[in-house]
PDB file of N, CA and C in Angstrom:
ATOM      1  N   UNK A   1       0.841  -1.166   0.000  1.00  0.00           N
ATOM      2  CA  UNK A   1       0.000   0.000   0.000  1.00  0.00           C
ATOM      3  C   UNK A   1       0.885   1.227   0.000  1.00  0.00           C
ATOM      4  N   UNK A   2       0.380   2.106  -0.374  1.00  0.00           N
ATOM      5  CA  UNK A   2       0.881   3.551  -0.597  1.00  0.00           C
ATOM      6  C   UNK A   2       0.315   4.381   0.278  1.00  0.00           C
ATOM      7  N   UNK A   3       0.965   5.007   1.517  1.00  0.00           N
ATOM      8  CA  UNK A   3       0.896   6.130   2.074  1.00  0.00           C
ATOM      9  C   UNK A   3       1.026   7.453   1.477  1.00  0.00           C
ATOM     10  N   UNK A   4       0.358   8.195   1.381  1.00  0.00           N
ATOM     11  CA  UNK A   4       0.610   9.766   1.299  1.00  0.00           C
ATOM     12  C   UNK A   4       0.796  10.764   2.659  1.00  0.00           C
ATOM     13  N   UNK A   5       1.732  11.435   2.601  1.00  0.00           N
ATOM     14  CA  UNK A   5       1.612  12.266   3.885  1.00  0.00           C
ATOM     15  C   UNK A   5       1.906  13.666   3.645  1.00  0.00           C
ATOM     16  N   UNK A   6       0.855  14.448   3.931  1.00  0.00           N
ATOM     17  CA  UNK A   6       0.448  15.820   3.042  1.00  0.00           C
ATOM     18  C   UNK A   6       0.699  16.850   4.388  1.00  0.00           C
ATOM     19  N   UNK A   7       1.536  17.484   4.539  1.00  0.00           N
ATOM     20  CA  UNK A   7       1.567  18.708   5.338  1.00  0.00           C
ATOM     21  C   UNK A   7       0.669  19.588   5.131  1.00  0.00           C
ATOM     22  N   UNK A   8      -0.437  20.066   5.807  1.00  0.00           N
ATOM     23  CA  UNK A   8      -1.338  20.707   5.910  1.00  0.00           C
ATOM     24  C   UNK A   8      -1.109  22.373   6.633  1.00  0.00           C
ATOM     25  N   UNK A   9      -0.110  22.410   7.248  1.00  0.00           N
ATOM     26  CA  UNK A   9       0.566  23.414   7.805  1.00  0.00           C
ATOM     27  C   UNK A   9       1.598  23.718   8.176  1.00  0.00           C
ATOM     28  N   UNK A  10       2.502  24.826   8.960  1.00  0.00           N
ATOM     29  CA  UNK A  10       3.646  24.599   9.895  1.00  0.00           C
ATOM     30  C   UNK A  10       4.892  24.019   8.220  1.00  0.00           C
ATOM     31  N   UNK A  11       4.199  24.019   6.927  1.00  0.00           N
ATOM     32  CA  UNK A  11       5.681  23.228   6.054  1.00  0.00           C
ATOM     33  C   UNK A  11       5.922  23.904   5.169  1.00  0.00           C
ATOM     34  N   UNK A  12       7.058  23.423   4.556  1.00  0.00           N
ATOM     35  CA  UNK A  12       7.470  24.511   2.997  1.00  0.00           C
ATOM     36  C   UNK A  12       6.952  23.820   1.902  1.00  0.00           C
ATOM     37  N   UNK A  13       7.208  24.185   0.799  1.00  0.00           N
ATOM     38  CA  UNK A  13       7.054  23.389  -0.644  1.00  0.00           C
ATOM     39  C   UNK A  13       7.993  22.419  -0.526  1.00  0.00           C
ATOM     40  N   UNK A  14       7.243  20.975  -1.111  1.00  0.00           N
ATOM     41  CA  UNK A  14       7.957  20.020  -1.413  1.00  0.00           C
ATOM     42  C   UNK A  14       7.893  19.010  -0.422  1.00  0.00           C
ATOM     43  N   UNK A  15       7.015  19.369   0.839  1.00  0.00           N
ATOM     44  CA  UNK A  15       7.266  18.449   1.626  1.00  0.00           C
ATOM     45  C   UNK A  15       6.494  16.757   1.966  1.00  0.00           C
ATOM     46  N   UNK A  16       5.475  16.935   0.976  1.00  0.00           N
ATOM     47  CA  UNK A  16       4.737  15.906   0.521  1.00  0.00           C
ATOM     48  C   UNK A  16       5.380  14.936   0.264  1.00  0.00           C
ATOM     49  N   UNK A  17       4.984  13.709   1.040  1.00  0.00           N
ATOM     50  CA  UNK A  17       5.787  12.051   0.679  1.00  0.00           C
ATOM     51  C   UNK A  17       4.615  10.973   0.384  1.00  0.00           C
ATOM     52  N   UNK A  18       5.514  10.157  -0.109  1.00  0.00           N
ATOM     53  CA  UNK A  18       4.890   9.123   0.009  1.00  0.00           C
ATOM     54  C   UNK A  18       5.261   7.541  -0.067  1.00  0.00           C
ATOM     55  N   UNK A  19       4.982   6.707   0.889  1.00  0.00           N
ATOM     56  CA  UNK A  19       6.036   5.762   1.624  1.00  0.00           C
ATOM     57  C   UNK A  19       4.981   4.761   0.805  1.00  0.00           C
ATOM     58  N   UNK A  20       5.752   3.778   0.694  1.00  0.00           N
ATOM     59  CA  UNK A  20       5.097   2.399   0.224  1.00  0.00           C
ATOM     60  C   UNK A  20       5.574   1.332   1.439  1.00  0.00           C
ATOM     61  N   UNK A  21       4.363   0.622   1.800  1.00  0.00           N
ATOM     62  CA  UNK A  21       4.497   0.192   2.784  1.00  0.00           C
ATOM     63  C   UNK A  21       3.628  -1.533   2.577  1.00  0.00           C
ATOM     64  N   UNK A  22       4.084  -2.308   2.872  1.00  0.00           N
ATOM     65  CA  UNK A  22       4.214  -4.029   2.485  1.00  0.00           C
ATOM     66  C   UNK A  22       3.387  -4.567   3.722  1.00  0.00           C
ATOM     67  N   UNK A  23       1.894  -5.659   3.467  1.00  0.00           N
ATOM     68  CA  UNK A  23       1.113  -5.730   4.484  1.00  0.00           C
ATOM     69  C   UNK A  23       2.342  -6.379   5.492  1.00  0.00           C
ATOM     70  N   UNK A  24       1.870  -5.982   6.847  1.00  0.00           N
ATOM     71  CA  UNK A  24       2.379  -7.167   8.004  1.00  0.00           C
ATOM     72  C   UNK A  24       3.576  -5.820   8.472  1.00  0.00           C
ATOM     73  N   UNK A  25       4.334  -4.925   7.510  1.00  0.00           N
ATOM     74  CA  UNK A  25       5.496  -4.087   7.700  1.00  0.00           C
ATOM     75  C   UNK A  25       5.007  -3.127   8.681  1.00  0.00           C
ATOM     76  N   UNK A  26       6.271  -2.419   8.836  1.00  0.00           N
ATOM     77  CA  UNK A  26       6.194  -0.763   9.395  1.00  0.00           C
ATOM     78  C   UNK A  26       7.680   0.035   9.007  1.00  0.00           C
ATOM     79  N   UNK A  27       7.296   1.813   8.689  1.00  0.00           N
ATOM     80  CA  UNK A  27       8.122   2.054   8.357  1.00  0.00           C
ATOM     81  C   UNK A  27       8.068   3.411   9.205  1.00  0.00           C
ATOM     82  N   UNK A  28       9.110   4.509   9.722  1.00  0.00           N
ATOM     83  CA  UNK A  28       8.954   5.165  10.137  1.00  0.00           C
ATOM     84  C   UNK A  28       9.376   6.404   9.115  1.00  0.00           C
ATOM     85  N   UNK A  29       8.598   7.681   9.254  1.00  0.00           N
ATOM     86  CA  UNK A  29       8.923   9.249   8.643  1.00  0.00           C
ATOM     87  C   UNK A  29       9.363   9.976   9.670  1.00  0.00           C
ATOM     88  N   UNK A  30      10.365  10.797   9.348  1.00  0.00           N
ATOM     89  CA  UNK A  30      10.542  11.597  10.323  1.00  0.00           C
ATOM     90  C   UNK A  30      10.110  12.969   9.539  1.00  0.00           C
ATOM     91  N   UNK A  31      10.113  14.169  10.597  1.00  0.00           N
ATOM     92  CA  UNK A  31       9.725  15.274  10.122  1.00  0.00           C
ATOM     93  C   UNK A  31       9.932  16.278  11.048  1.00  0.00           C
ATOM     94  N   UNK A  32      10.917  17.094  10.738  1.00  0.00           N
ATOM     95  CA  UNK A  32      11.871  18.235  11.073  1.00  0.00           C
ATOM     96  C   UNK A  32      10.971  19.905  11.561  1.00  0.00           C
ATOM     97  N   UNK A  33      10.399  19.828  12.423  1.00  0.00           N
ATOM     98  CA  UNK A  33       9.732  20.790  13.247  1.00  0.00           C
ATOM     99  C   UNK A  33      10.849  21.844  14.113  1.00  0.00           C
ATOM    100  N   UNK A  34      11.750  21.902  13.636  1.00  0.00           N
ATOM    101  CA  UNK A  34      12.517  23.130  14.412  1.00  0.00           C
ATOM    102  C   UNK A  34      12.501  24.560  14.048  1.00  0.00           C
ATOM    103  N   UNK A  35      12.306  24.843  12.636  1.00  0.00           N
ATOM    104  CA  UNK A  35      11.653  25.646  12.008  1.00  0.00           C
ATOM    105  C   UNK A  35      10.297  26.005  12.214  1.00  0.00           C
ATOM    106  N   UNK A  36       9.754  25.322  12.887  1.00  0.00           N
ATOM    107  CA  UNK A  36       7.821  25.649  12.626  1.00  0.00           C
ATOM    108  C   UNK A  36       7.711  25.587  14.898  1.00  0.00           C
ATOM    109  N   UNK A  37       9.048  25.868  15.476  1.00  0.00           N
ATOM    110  CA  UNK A  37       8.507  26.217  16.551  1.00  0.00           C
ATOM    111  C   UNK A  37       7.939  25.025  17.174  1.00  0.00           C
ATOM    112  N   UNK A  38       8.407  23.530  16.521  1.00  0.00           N
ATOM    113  CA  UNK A  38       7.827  22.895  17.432  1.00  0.00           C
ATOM    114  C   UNK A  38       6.255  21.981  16.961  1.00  0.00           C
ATOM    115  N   UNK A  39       5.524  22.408  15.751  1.00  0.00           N
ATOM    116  CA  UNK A  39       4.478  22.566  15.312  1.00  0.00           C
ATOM    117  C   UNK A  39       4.296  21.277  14.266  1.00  0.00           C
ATOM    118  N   UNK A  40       3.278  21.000  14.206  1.00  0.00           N
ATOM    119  CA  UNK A  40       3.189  19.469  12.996  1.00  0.00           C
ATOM    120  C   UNK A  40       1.693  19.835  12.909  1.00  0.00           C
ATOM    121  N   UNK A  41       1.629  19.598  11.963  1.00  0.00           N
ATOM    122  CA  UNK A  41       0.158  18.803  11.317  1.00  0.00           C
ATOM    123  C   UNK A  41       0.094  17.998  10.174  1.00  0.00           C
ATOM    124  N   UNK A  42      -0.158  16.838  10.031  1.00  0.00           N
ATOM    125  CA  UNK A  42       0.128  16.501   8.805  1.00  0.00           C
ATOM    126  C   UNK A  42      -1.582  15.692   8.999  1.00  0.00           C
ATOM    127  N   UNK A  43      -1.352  15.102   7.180  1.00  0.00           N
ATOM    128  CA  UNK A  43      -2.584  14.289   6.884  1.00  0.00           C
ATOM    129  C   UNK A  43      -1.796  13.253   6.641  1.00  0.00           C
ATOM    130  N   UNK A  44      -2.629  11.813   6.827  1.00  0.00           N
ATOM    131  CA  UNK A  44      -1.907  10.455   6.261  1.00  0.00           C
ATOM    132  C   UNK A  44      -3.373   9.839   5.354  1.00  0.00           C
ATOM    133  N   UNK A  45      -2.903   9.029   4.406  1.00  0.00           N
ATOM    134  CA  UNK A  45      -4.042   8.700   3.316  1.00  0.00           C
ATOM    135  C   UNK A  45      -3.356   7.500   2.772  1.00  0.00           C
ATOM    136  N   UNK A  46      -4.645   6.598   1.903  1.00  0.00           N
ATOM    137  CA  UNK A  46      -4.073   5.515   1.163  1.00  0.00           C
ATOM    138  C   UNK A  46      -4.389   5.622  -0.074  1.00  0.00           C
ATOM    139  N   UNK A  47      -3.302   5.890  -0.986  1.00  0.00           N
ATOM    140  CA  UNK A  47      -3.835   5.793  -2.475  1.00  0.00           C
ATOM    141  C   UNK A  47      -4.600   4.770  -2.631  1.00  0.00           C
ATOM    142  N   UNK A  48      -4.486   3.256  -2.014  1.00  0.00           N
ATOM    143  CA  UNK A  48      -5.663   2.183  -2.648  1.00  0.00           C
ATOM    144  C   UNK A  48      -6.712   2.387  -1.700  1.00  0.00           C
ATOM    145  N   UNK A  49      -7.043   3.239  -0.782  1.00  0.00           N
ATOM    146  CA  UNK A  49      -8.265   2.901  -0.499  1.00  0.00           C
ATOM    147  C   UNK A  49      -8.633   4.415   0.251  1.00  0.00           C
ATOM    148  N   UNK A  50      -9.742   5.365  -0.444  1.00  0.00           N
ATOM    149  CA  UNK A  50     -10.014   6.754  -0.273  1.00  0.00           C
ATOM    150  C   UNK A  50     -10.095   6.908   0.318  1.00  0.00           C
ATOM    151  N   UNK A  51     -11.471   5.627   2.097  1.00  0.00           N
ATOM    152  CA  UNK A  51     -11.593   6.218   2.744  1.00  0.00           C
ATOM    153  C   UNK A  51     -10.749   6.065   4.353  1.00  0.00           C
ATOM    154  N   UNK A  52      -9.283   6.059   4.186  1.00  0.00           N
ATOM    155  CA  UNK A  52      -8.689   5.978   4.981  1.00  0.00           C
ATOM    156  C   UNK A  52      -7.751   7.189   4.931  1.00  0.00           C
ATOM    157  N   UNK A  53      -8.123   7.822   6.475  1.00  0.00           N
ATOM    158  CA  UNK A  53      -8.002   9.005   6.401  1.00  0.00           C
ATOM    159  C   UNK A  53      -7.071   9.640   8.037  1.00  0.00           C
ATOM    160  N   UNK A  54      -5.791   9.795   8.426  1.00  0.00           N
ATOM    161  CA  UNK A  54      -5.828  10.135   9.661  1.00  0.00           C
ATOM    162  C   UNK A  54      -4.952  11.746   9.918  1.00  0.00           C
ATOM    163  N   UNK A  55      -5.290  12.489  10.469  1.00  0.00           N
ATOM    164  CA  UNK A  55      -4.913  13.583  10.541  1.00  0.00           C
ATOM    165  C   UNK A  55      -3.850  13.493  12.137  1.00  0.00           C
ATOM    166  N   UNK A  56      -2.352  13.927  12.503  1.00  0.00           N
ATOM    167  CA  UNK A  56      -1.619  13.929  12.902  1.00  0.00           C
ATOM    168  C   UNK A  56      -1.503  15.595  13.046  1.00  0.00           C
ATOM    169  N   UNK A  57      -1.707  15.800  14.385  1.00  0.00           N
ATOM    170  CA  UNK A  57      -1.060  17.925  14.907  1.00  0.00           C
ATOM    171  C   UNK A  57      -0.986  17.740  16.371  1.00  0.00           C
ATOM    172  N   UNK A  58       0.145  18.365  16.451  1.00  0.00           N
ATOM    173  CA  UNK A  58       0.383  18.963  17.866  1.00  0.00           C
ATOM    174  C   UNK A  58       1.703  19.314  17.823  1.00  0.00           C
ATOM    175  N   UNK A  59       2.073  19.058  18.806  1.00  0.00           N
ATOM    176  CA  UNK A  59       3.426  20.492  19.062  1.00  0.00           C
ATOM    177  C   UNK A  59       4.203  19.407  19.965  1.00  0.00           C
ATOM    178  N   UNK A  60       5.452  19.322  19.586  1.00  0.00           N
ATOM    179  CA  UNK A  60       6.831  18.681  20.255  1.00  0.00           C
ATOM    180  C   UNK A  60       7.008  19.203  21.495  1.00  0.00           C
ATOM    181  N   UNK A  61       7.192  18.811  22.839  1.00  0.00           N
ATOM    182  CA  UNK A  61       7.321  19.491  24.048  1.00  0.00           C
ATOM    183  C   UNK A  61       8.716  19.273  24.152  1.00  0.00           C
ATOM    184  N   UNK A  62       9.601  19.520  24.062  1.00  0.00           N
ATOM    185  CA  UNK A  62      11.167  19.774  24.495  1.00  0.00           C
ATOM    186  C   UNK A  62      12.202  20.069  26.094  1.00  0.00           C
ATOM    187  N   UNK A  63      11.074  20.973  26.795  1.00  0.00           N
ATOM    188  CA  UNK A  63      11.487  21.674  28.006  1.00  0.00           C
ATOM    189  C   UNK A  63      11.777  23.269  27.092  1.00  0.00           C
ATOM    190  N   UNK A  64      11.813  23.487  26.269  1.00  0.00           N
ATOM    191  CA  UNK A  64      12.405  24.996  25.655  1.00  0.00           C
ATOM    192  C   UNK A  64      11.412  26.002  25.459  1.00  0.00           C
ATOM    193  N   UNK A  65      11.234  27.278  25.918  1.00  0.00           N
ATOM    194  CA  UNK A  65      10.111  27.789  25.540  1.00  0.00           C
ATOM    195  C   UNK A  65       9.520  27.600  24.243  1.00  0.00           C
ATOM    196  N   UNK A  66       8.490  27.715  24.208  1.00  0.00           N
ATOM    197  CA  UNK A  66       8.250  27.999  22.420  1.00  0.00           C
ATOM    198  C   UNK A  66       6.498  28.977  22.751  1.00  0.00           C
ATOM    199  N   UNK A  67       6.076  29.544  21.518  1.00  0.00           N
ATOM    200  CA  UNK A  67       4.784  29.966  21.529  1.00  0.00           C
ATOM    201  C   UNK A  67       3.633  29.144  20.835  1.00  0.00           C
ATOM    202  N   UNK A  68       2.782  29.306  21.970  1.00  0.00           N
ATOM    203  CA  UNK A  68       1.001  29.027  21.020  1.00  0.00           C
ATOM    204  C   UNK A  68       0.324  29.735  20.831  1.00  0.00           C
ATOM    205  N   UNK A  69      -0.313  29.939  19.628  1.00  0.00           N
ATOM    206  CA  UNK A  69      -1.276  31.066  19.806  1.00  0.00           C
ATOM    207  C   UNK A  69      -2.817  30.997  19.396  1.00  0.00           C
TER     208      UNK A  69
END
């Protein structure tokens, strides 16, 4: 199956992936929030099947200040 993982916010151009992933497997993405303050949102989707759908946001806690607003 084919993952898509669509930055919805907090990203630059280009940051759209997409992992192919083998039943029974697991694979991990990482994704570089030091720029965005800490910040994620992403979407995850399956090209073979539309209605699988999970939305991923929140904010990295570190101990370092950061802002919410």
């Amino acid at each position: 199956m084919d993952l898509k993982i669509t930055p919805l916010a907090y990203a630059g151009p280009g940051e759209e992936r997409t992992i192919s992933l083998k039943p029974g497997h697991h694979k991990q993405a990482q994704w570089h929030c030091d720029a965005r303050e800490g910040w994620y949102d992403l979407r995850v989707t399956c090209e073979q099947d539309a209605t699988y759908t999970r939305r991923l946001m929140g904010h990295i806690e570190n101990g370092r200040p950061s802002v919410s607003g």
